[in-house]
PDB file of N, CA and C in Angstrom:
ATOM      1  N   UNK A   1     120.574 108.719 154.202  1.00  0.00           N
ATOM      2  CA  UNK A   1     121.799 109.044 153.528  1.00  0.00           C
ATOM      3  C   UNK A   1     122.759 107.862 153.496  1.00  0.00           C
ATOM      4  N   UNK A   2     122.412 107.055 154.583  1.00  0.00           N
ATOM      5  CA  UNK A   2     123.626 105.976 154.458  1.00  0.00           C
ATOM      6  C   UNK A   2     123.110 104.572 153.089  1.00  0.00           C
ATOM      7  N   UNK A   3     121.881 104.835 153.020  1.00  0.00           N
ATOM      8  CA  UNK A   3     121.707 103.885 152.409  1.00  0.00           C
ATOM      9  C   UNK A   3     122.512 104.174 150.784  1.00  0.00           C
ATOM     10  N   UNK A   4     122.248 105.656 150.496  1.00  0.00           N
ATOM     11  CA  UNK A   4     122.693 106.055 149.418  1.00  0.00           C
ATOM     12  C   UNK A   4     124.152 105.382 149.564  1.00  0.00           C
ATOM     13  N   UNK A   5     124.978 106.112 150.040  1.00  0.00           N
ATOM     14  CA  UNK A   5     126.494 105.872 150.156  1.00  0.00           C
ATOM     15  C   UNK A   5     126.828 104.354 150.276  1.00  0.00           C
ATOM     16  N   UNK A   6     125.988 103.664 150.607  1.00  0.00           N
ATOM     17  CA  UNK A   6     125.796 101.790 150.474  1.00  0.00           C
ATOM     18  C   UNK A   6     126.049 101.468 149.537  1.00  0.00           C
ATOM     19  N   UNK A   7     124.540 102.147 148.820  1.00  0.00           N
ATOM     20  CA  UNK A   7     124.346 101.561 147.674  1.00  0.00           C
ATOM     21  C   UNK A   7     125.754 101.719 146.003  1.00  0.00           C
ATOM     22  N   UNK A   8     126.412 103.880 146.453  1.00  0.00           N
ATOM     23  CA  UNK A   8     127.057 103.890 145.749  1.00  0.00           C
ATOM     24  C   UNK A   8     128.481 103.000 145.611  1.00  0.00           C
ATOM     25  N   UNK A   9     128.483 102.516 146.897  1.00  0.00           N
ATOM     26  CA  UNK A   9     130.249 101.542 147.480  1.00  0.00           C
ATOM     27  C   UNK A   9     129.285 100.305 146.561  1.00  0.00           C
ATOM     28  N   UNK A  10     127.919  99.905 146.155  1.00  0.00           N
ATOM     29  CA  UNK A  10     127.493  98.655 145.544  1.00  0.00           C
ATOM     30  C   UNK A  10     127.685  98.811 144.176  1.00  0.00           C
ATOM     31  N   UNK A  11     128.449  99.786 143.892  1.00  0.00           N
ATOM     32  CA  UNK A  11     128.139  99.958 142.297  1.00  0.00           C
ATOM     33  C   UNK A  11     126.684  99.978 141.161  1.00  0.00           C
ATOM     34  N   UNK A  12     125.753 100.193 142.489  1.00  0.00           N
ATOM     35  CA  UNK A  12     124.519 100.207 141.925  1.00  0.00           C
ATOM     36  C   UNK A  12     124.275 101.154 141.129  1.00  0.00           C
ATOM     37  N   UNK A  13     124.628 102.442 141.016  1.00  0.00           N
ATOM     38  CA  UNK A  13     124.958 103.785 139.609  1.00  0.00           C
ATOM     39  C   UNK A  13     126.133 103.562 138.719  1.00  0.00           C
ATOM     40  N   UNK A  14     126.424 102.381 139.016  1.00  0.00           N
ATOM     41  CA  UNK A  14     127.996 102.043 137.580  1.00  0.00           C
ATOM     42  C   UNK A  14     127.119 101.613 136.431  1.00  0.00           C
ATOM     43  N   UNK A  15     128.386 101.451 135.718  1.00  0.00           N
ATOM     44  CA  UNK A  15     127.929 101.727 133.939  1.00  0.00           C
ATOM     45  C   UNK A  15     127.320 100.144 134.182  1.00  0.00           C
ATOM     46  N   UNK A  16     126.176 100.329 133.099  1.00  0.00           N
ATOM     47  CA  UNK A  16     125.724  99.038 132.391  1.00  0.00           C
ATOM     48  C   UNK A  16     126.261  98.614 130.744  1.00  0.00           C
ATOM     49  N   UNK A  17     126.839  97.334 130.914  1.00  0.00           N
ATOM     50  CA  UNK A  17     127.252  97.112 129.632  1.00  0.00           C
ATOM     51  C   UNK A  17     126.229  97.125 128.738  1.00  0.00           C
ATOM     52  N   UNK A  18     126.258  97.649 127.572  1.00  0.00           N
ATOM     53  CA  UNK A  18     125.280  97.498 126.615  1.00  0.00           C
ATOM     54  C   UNK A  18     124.624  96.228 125.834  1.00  0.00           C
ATOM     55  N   UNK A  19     125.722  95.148 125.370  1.00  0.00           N
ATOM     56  CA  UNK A  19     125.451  94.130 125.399  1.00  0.00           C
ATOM     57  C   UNK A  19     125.951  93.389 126.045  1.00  0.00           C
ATOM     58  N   UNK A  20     125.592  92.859 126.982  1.00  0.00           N
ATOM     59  CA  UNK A  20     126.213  91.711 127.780  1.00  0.00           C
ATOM     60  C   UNK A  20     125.667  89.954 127.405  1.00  0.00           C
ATOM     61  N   UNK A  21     127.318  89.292 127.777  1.00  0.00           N
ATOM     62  CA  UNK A  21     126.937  87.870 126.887  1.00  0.00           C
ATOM     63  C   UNK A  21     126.395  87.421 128.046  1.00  0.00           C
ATOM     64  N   UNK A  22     126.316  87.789 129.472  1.00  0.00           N
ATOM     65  CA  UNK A  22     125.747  86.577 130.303  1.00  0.00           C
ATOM     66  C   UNK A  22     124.882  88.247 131.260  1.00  0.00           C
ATOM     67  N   UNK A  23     123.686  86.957 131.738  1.00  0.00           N
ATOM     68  CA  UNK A  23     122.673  87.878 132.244  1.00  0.00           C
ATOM     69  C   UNK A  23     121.722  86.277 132.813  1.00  0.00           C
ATOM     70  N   UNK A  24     120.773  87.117 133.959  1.00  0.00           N
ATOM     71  CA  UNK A  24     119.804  86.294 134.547  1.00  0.00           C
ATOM     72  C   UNK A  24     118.733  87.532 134.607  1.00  0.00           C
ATOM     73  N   UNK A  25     117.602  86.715 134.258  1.00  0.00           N
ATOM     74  CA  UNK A  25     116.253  87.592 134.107  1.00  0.00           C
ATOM     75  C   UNK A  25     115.104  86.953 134.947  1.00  0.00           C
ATOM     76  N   UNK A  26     114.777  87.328 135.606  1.00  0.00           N
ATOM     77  CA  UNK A  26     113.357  86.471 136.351  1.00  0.00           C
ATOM     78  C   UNK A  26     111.964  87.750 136.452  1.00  0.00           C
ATOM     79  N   UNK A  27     111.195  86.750 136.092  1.00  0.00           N
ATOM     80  CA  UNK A  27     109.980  87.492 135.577  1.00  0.00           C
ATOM     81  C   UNK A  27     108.945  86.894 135.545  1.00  0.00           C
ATOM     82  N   UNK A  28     107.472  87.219 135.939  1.00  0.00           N
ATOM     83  CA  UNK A  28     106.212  86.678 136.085  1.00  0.00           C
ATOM     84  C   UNK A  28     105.376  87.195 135.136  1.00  0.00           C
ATOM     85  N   UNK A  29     106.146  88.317 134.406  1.00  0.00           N
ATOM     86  CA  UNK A  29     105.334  89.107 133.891  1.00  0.00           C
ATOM     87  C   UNK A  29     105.063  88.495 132.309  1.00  0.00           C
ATOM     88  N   UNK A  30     103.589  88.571 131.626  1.00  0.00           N
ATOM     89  CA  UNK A  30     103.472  87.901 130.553  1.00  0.00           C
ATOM     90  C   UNK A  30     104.307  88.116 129.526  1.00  0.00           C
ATOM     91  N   UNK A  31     104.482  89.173 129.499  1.00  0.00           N
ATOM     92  CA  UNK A  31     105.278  89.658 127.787  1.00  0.00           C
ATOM     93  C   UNK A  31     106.843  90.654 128.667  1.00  0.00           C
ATOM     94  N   UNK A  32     107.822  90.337 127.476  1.00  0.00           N
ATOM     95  CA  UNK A  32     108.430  90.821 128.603  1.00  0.00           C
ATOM     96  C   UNK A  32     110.072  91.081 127.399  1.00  0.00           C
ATOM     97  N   UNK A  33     110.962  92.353 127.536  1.00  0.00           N
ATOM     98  CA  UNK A  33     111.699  93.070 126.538  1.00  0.00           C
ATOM     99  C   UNK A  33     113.136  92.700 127.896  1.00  0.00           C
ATOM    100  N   UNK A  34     114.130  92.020 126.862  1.00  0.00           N
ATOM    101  CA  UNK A  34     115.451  91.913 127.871  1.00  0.00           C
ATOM    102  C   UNK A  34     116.506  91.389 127.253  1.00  0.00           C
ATOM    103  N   UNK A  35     117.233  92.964 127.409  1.00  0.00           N
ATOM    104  CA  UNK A  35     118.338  92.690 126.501  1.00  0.00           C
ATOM    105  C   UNK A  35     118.291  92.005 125.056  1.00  0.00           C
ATOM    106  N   UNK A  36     117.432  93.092 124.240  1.00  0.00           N
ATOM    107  CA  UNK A  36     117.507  92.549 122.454  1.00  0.00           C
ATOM    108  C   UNK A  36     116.442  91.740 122.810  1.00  0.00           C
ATOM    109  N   UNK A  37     115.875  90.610 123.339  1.00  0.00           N
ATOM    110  CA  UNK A  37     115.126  89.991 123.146  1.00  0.00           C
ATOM    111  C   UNK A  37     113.485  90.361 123.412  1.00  0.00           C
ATOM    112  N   UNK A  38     112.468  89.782 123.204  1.00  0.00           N
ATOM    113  CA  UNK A  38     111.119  89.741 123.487  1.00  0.00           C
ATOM    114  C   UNK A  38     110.927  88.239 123.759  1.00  0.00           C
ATOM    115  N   UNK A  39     109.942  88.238 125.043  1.00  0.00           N
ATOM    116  CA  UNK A  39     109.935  86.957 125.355  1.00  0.00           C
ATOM    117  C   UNK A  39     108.269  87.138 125.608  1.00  0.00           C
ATOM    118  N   UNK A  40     107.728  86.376 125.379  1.00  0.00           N
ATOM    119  CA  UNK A  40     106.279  86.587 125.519  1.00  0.00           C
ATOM    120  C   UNK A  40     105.347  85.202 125.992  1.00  0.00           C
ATOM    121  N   UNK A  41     104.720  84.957 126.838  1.00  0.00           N
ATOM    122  CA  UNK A  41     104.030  83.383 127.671  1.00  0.00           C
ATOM    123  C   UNK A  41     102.974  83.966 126.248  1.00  0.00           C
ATOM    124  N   UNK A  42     102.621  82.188 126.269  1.00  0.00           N
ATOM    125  CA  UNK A  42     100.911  81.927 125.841  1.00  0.00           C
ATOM    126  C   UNK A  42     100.220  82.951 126.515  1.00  0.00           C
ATOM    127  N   UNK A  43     100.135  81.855 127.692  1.00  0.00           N
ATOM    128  CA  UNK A  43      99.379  82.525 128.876  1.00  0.00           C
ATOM    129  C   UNK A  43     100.043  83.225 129.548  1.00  0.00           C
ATOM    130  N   UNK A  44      99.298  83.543 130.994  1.00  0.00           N
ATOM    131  CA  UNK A  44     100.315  84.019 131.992  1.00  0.00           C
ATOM    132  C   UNK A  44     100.405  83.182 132.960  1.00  0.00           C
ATOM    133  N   UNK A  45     102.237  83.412 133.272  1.00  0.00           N
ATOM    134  CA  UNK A  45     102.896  82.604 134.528  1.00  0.00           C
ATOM    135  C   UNK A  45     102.338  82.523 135.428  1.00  0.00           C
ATOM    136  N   UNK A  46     101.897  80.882 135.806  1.00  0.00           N
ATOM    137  CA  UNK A  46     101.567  80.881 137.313  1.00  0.00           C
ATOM    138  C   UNK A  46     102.586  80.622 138.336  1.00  0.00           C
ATOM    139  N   UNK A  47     103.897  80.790 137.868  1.00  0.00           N
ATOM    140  CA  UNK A  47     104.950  81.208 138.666  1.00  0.00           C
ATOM    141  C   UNK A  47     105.904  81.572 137.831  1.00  0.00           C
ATOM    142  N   UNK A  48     107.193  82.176 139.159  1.00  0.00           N
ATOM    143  CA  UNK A  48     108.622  83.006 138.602  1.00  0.00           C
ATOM    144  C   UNK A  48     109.161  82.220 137.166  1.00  0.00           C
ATOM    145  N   UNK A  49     109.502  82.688 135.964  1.00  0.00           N
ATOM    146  CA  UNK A  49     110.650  82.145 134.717  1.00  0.00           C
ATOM    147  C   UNK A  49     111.481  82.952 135.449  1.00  0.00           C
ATOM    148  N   UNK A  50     112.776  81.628 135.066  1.00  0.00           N
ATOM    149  CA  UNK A  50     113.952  82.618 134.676  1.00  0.00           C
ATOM    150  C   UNK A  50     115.166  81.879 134.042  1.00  0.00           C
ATOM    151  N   UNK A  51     115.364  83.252 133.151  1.00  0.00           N
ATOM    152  CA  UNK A  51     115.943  83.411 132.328  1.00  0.00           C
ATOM    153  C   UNK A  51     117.686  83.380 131.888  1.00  0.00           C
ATOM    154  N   UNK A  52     118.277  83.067 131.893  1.00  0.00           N
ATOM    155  CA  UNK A  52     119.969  82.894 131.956  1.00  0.00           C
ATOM    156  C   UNK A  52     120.512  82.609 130.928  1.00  0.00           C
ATOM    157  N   UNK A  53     121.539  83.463 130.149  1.00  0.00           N
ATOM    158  CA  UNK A  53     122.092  83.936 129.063  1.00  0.00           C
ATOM    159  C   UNK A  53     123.370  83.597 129.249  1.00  0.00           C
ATOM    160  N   UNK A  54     124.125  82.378 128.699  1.00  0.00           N
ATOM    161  CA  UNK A  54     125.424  82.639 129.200  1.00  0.00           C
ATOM    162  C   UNK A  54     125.909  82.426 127.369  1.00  0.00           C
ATOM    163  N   UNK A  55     126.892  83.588 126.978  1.00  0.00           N
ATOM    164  CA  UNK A  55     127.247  83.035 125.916  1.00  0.00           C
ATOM    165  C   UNK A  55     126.030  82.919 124.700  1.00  0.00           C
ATOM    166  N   UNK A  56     126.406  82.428 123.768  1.00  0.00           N
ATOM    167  CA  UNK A  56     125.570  81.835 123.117  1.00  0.00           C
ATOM    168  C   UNK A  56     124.321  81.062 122.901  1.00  0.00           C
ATOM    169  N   UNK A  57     124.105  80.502 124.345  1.00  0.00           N
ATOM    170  CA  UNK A  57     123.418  79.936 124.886  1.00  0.00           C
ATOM    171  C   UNK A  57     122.044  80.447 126.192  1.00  0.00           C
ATOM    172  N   UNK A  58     120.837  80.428 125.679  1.00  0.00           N
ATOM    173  CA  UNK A  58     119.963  81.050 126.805  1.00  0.00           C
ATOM    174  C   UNK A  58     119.338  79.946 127.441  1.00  0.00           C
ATOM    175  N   UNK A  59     119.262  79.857 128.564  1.00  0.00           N
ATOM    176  CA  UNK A  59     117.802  78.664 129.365  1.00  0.00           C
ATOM    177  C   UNK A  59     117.124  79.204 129.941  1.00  0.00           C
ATOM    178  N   UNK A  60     116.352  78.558 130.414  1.00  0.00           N
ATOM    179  CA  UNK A  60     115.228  78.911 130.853  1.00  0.00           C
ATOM    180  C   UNK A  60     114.564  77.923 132.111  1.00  0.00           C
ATOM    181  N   UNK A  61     114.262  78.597 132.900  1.00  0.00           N
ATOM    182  CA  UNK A  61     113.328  77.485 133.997  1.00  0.00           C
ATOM    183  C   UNK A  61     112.389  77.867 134.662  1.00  0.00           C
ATOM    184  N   UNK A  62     110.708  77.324 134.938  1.00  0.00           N
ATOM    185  CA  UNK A  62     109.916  77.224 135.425  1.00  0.00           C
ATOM    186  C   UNK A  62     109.006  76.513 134.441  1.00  0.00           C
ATOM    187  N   UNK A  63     107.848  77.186 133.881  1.00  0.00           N
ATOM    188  CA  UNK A  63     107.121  76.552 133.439  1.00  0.00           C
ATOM    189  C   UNK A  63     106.115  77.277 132.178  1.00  0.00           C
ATOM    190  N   UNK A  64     105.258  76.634 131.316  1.00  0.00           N
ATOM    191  CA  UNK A  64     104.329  77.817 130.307  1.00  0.00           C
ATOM    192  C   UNK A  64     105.689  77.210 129.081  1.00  0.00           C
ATOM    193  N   UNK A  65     104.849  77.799 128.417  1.00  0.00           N
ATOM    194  CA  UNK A  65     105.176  77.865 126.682  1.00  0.00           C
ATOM    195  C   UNK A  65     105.669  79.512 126.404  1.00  0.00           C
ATOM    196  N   UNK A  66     106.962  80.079 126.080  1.00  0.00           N
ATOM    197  CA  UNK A  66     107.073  81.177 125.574  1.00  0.00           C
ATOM    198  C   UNK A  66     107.315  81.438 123.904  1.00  0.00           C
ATOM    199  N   UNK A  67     107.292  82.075 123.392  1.00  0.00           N
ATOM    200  CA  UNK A  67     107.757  82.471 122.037  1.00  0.00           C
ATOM    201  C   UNK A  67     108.756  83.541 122.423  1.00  0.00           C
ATOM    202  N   UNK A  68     109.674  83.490 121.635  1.00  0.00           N
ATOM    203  CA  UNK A  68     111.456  84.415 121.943  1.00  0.00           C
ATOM    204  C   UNK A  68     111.481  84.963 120.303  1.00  0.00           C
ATOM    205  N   UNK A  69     111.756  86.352 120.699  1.00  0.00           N
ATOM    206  CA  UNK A  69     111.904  87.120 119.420  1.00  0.00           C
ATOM    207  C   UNK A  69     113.472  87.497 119.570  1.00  0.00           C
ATOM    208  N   UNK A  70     114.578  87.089 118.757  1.00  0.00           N
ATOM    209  CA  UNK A  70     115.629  87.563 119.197  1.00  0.00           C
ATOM    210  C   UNK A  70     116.236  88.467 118.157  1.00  0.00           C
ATOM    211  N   UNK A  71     117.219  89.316 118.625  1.00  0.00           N
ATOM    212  CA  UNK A  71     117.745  90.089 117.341  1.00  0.00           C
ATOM    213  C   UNK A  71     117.680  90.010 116.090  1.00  0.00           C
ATOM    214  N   UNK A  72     117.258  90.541 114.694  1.00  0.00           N
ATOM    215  CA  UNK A  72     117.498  90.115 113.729  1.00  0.00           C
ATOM    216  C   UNK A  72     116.055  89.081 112.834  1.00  0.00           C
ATOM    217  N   UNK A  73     115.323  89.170 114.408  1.00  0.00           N
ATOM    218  CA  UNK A  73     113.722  88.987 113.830  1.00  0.00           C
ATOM    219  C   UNK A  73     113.463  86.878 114.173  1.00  0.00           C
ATOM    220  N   UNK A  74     114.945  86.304 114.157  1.00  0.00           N
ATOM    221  CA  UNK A  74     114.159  84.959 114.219  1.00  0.00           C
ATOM    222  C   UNK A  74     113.308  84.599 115.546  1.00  0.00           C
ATOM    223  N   UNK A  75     112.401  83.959 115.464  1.00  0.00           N
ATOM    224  CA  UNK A  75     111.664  83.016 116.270  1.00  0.00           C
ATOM    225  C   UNK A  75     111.629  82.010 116.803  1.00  0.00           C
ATOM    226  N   UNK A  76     111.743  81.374 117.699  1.00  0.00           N
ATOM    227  CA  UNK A  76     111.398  80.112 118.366  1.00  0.00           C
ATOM    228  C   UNK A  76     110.319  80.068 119.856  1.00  0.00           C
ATOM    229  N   UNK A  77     109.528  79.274 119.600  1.00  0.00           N
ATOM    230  CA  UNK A  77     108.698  78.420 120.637  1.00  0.00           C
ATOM    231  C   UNK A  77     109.228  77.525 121.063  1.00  0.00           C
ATOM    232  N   UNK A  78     109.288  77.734 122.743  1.00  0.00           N
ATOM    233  CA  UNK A  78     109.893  76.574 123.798  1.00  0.00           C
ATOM    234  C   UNK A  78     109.011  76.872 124.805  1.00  0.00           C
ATOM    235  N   UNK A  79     109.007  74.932 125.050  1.00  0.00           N
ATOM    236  CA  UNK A  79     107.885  74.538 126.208  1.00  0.00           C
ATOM    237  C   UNK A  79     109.287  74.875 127.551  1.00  0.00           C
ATOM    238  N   UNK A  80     109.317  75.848 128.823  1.00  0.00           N
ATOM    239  CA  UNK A  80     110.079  75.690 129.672  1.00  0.00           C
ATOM    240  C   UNK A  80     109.894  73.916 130.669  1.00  0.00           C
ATOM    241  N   UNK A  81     111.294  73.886 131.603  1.00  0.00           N
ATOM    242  CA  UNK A  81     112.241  74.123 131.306  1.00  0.00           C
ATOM    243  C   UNK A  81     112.749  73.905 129.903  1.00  0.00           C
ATOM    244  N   UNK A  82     113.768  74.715 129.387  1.00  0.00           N
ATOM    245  CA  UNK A  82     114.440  74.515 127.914  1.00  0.00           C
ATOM    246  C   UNK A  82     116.192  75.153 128.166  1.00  0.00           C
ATOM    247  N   UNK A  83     116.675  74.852 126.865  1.00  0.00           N
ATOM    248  CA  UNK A  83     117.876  75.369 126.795  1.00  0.00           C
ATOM    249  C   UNK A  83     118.361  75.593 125.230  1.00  0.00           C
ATOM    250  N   UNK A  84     119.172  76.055 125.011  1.00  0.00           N
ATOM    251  CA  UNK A  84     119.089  76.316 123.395  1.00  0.00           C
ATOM    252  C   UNK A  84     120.219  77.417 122.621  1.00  0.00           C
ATOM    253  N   UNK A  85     120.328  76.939 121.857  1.00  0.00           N
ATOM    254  CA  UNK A  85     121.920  77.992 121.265  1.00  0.00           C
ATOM    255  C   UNK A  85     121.462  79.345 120.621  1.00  0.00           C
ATOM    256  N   UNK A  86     121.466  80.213 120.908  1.00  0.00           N
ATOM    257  CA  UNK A  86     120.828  81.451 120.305  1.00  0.00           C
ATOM    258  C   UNK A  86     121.737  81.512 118.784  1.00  0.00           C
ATOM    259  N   UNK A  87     120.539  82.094 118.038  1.00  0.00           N
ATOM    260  CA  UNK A  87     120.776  82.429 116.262  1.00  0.00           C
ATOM    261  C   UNK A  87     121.767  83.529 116.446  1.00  0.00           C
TER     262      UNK A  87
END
């Protein structure tokens, strides 16, 4: 029970903004849906990406080639690390 009451003083059941301009994503997983986007490896990660949205702007760090599907359908391929002004 205490963990609950922890967690609720953590705001861990508060609202999630719907779109938010800044966010961090870390993920091993090949294909992968976050916030509006699709991010998808060639291959699969032989280690952690991650992902950081600040603004207008997303980067990226570890390693692999992803393709980024972002709102509105455009595309880009980036070799990580990268950085880049979102459409």
């Amino acid at each position: 029970r205490q963990h609950l009451i922890d967690a609720m003083h953590w705001g861990l059941f508060g609202l999630v903004r719907r779109h938010p301009r800044e966010w961090d994503y870390t993920t091993i997983n090949q294909r992968n849906r976050v916030w509006g986007l699709r991010i998808g490896f060639h291959k699969p990660p032989g280690e952690l990406a991650t992902f950081t949205r600040s603004g207008r702007f997303l980067r990226a760090d570890g390693s692999g080639t992803v393709r980024i599907r972002f709102p509105g359908g455009t595309r880009r391929t980036r070799k990580l690390p990268f950085s880049l002004k979102m459409p």
